[in-house]
Protein backbone atom coordinates (compact mmCIF):
# COMPACT_ATOMS: atom_id res chain seq x y z
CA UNK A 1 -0.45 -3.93 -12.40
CA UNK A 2 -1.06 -6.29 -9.98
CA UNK A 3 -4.14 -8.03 -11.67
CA UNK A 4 -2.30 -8.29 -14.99
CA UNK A 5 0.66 -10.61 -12.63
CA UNK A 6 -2.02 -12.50 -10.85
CA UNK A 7 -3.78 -13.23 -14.66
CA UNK A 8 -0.59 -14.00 -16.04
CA UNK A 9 0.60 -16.31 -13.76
CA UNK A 10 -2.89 -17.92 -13.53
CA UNK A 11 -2.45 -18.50 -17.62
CA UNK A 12 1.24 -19.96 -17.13
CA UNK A 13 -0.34 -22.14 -14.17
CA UNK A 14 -3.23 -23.16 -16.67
CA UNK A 15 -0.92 -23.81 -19.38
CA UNK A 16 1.36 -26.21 -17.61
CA UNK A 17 -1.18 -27.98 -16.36
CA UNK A 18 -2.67 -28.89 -19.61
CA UNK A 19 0.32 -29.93 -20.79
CA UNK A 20 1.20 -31.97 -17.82
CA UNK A 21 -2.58 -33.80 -18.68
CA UNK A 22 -1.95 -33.76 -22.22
CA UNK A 23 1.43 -35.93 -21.79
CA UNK A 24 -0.42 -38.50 -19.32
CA UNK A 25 -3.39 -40.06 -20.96
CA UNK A 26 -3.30 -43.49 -19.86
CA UNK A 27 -6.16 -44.86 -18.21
CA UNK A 28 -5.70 -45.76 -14.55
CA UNK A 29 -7.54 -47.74 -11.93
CA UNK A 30 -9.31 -45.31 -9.46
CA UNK A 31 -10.15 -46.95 -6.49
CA UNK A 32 -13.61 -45.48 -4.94
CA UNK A 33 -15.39 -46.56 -1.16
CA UNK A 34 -18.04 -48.96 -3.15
CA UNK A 35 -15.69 -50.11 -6.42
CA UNK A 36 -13.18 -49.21 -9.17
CA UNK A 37 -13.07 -47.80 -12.19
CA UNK A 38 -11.15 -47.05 -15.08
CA UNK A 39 -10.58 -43.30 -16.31
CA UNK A 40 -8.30 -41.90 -18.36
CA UNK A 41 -5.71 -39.80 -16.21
CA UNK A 42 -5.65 -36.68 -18.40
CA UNK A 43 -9.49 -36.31 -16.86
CA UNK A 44 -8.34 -36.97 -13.77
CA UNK A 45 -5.78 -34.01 -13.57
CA UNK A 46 -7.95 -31.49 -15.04
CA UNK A 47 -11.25 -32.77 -12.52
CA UNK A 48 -8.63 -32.82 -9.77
CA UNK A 49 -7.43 -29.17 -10.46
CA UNK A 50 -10.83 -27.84 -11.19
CA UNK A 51 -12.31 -28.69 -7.69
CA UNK A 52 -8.98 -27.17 -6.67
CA UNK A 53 -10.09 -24.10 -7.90
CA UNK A 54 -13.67 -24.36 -7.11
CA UNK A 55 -12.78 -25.20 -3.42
CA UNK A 56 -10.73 -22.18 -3.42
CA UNK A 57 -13.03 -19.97 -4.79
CA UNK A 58 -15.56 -20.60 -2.44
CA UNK A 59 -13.47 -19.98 0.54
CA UNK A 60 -11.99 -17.32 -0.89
CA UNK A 61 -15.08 -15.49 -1.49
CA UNK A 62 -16.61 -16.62 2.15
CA UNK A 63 -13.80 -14.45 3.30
CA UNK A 64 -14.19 -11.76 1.09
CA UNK A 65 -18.24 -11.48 2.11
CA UNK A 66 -16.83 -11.77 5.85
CA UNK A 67 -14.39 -9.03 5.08
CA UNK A 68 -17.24 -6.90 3.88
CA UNK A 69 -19.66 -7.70 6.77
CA UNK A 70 -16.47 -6.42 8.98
CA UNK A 71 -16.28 -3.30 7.14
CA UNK A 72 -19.53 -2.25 6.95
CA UNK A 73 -19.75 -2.91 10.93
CA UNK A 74 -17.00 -1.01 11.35
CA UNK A 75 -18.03 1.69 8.97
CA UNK A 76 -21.18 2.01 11.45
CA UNK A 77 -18.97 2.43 14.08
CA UNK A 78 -17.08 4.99 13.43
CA UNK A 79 -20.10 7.08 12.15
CA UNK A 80 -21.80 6.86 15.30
CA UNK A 81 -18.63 7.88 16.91
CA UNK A 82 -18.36 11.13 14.38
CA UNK A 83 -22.19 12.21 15.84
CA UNK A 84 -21.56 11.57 19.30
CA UNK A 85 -18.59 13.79 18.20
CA UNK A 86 -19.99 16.24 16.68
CA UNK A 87 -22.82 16.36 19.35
CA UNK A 88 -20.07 16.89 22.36
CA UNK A 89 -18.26 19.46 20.10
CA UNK A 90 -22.01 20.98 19.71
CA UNK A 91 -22.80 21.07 23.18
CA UNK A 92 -19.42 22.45 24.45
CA UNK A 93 -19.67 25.01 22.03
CA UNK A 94 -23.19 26.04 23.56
CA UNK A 95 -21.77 25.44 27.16
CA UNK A 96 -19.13 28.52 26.09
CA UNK A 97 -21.78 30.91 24.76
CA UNK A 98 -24.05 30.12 28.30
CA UNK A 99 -21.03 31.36 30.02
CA UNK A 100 -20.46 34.92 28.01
């Protein structure tokens, strides 16, 4: 259920933004380090929100592979900690039988 919020909103988020760059489609003066140029501002908007998302994306999914990394280590972890567990249990339990 989540997902189909997260898609839905993404779709209303889309859609007003296209419709925000379909009203403005003047061309405007964009000022660069070495000149200026002329571009219409409907390409503007949608080049502005598409690194957005790109930019995003890529940290998003940087965290995501970090998350995984974590999990894995972790994951290691605790499986050595189950043998060493399992090797105390074993040994206690063979400490007992010495004893009878």
């Amino acid at each position: 259920m989540k997902s189909q919020w997260s898609l839905l909103l993404a779709l209303l988020f889309a859609l007003l933004v296209a419709l925000f760059a379909v009203v403005n489609v003047e061309d405007v003066t964009i000022d660069y380090f070495f000149g200026t140029g002329q571009w219409p501002l409907i390409l503007v908007i949608l080049l502005s929100v598409l690194s957005g998302v790109v930019i995003m994306g890529a940290v998003g999914a940087r965290k995501i592979y970090a998350l995984k990394r974590e999990k894995k280590s972790l994951q290691k972890e605790v499986d050595e900690l189950r043998v060493q567990g399992h090797l105390a249990h074993a040994a206690s339990g063979t400490a007992e039988e010495s004893k009878l």
